[in-house]
Protein backbone atom coordinates (compact mmCIF):
# COMPACT_ATOMS: atom_id res chain seq x y z
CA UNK A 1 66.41 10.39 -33.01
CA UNK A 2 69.00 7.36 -34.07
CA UNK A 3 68.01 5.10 -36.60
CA UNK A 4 69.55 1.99 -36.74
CA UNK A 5 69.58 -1.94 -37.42
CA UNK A 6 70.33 -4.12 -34.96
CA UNK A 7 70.49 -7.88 -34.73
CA UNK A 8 68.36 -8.69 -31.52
CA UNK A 9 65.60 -10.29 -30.28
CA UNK A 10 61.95 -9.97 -28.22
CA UNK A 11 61.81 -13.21 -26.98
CA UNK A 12 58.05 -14.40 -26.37
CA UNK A 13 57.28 -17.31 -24.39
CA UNK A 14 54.14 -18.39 -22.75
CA UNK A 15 50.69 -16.57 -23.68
CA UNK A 16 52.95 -14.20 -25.78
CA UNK A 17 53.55 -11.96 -22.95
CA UNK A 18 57.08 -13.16 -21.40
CA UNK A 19 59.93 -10.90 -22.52
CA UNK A 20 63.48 -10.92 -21.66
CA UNK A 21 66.19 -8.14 -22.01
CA UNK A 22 70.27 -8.90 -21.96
CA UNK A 23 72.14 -6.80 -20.11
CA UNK A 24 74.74 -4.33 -22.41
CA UNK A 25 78.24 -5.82 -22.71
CA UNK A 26 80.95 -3.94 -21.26
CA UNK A 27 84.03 -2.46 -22.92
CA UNK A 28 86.40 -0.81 -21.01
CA UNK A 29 88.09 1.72 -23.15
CA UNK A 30 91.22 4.12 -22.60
CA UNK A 31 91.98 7.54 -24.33
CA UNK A 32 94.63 7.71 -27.08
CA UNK A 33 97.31 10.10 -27.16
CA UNK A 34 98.30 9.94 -30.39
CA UNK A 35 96.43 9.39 -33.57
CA UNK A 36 97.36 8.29 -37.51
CA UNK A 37 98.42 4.99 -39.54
CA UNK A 38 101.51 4.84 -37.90
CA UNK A 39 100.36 4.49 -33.72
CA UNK A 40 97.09 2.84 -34.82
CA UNK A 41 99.45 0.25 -36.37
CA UNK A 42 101.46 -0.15 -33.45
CA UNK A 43 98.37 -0.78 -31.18
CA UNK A 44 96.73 -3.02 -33.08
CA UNK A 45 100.43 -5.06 -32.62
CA UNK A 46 99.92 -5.16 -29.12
CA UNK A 47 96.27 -6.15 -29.28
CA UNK A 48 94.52 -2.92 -29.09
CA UNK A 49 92.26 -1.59 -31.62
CA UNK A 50 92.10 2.11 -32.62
CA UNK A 51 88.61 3.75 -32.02
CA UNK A 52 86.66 6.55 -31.43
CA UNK A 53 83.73 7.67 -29.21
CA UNK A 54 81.93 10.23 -30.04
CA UNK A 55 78.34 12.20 -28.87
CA UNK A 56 77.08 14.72 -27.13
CA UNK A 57 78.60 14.22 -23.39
CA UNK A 58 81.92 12.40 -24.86
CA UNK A 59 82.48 14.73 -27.52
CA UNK A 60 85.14 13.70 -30.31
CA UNK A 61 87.64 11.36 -28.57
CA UNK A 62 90.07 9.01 -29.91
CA UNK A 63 90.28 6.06 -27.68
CA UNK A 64 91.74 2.28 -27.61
CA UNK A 65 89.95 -1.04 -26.77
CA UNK A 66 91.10 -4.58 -25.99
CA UNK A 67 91.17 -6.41 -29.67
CA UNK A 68 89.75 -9.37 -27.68
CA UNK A 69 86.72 -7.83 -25.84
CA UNK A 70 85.54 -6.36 -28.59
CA UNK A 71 85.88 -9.53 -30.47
CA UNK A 72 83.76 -11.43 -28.32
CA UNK A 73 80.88 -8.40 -28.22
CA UNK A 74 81.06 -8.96 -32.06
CA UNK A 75 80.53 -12.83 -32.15
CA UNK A 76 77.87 -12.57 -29.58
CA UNK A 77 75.61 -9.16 -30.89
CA UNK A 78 77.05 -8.04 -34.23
CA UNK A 79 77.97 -5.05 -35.48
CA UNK A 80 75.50 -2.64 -33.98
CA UNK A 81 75.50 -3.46 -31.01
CA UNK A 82 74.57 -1.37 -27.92
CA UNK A 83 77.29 -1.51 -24.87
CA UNK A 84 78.54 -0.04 -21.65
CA UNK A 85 81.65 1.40 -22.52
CA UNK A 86 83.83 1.93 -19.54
CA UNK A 87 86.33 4.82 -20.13
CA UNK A 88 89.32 5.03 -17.71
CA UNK A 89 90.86 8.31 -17.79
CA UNK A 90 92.81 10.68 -15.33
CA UNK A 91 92.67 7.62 -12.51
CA UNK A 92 88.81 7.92 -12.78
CA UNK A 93 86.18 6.12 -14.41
CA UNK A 94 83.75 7.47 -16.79
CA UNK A 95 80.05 5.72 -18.08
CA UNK A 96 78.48 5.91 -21.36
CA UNK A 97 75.63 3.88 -23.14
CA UNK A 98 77.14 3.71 -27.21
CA UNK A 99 76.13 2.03 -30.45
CA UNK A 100 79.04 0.67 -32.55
CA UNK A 101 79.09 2.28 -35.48
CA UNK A 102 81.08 1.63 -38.71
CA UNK A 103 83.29 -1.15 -37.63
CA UNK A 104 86.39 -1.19 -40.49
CA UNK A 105 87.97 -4.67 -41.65
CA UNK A 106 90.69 -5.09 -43.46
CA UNK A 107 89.26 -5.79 -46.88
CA UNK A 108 91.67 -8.87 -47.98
CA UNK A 109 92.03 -10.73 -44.29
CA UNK A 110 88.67 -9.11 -42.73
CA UNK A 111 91.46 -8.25 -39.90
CA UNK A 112 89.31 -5.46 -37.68
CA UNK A 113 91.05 -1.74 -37.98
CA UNK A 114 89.18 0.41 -36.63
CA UNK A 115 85.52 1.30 -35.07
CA UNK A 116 83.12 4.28 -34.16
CA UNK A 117 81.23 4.20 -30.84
CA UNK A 118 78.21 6.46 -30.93
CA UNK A 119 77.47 7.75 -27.58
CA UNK A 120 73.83 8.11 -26.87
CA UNK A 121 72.68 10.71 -24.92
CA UNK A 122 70.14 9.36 -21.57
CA UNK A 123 66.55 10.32 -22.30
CA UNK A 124 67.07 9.79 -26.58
CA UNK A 125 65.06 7.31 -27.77
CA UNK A 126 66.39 4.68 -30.99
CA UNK A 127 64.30 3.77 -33.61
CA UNK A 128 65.83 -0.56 -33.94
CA UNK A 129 64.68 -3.10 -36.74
CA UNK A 130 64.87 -6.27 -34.86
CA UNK A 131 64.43 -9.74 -37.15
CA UNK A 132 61.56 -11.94 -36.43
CA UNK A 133 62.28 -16.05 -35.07
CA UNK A 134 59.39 -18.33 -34.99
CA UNK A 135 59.73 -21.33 -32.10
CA UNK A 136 57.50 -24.40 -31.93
CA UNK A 137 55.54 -26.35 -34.01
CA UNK A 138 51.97 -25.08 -35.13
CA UNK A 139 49.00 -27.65 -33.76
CA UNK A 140 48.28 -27.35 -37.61
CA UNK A 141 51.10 -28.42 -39.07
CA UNK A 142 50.97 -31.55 -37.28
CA UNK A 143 47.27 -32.16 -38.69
CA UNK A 144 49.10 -31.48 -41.85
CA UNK A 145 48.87 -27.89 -42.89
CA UNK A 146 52.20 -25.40 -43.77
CA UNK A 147 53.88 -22.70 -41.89
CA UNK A 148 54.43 -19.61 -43.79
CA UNK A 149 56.46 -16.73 -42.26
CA UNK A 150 55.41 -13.44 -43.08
CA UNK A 151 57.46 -10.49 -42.10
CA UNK A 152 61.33 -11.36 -40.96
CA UNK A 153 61.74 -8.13 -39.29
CA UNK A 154 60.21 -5.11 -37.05
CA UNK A 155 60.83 -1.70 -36.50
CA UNK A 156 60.54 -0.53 -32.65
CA UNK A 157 61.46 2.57 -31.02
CA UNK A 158 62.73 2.80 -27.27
CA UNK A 159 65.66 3.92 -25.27
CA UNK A 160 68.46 2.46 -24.91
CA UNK A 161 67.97 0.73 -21.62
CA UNK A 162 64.60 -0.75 -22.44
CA UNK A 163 65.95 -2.56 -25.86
CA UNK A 164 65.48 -6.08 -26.05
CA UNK A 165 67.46 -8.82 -26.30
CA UNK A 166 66.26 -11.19 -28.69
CA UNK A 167 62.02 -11.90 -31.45
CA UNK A 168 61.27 -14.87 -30.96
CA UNK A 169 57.49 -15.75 -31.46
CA UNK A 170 55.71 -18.84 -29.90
CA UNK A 171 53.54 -20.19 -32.63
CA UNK A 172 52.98 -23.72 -31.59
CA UNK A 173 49.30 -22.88 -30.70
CA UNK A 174 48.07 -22.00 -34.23
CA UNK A 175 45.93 -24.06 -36.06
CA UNK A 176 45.07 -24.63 -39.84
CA UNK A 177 43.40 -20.72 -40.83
CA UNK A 178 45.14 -19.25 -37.51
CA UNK A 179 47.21 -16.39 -38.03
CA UNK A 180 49.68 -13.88 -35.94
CA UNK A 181 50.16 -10.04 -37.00
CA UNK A 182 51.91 -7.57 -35.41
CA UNK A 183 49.24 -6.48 -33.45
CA UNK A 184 49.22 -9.89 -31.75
CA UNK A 185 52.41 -8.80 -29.62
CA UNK A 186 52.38 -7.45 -26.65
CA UNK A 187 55.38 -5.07 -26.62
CA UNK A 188 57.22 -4.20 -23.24
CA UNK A 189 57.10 -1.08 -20.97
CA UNK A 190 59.14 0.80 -22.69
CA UNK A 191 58.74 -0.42 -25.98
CA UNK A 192 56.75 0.93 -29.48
CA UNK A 193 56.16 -1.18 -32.38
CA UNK A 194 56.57 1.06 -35.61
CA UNK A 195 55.72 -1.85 -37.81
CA UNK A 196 52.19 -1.68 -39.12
CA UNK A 197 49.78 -3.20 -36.94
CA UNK A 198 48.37 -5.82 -39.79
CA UNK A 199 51.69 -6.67 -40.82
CA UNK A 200 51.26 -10.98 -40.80
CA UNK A 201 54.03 -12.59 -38.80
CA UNK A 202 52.86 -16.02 -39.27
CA UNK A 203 50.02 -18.19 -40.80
CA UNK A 204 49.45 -22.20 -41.11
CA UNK A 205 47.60 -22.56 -44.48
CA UNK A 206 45.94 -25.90 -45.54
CA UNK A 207 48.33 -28.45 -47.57
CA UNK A 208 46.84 -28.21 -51.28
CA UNK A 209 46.02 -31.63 -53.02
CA UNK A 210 48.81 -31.05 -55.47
CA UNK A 211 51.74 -30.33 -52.60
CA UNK A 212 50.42 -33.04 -50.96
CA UNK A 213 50.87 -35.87 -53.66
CA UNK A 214 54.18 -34.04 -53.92
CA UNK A 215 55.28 -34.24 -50.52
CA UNK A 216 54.52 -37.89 -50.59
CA UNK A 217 56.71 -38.62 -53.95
CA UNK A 218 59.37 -36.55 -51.93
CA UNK A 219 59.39 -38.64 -48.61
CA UNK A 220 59.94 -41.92 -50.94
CA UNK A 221 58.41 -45.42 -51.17
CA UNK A 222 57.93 -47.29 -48.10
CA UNK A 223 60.65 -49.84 -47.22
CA UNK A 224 60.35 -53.50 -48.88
CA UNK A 225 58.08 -52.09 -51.08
């Protein structure tokens, strides 16, 4: 089993029930002939980063990628993301599912060098930690109680196809004392939350005399006053 961390999201809408998945990026990726600092210098000059894919089907090959597309899978899923790499070779096309793994900057201009795609196998299940967004505002916090967040992340284990996109958790319907844990959501088909089940996600706690007296110096006299 992989184990890995992975900036995505569940996103939660609704009655807590709605999710949404993205659909893998695609890289289309070409075998390399030759190998060491002296070609992977040269391709990087014409736009085309040095790389590798490696796994159980791809085995240990060195391959090259558009310095642009994989730009724009960075920007918009980070560094460990999960993608469709596309691997032309011998006039045919070839499929895998990968992780990017170890992505290498250059340490002075942050200039990318060099990455590792991790080609996972169909049927093997990743273990993800996925970070926790709250949306809305709490019924309570408009009667003048606080939102506290509780855990920022969770751990979930799926495969590859079923891994969501983005967390983001509805809370607009709690009131003062409510409280979401992680056995509030509802994961998909597909999809095991690791996390322990009383883990708190979110709570809206009464404002104490104290903060609120504070919170009143904060927001100022009244104008004309």
């Amino acid at each position: 089993m992989l184990k890995m961390t992975n900036l995505c999201y569940i996103i939660i809408s609704g009655e807590r029930g709605e999710l949404h998945f993205m659909e893998a990026s695609v890289l289309t990726v070409q075998p390399r002939q030759k190998t060491g600092k002296g070609p992977a210098r040269r391709l990087r000059q014409q736009g085309l980063l040095p790389a590798i894919l490696y796994g159980r089907d791809a085995g240990n090959l060195p391959i090259m990628i558009k310095l642009k597309e994989l730009q724009r899978v960075l920007e918009r899923e980070g560094e460990r993301a999960l993608v469709k790499v596309h691997l032309e070779k011998d006039g045919a096309r070839q499929e895998y599912m990968a992780l990017l793994r170890e992505v290498q900057r250059d340490p002075i201009r942050g200039d990318l060098l060099h990455v590792d795609l991790y080609q996972v196998p169909a049927g093997e299940k990743i273990t993800v930690t996925v970070p926790v967004v709250l949306e809305g505002e709490p019924r309570g916090v408009k009667a003048g109680g606080i939102l506290q967040h509780g855990l920022s992340e969770l751990e979930i284990e799926c495969l590859p196809a079923d891994l969501p996109e983005a967390i983001v958790v509805d809370v607009s319907g709690l009131d003062v004392g409510d409280h979401l844990t992680v056995a509030d959501i509802k994961p998909p088909k597909g999809v095991k939350i690791l996390s322990e089940p009383e883990g708190l996600i979110a709570t809206v706690v009464e404002l104490e005399k104290g903060e609120e007296a504070e919170a009143e110096e904060e927001g100022g006299a009244p104008e004309g006053a």
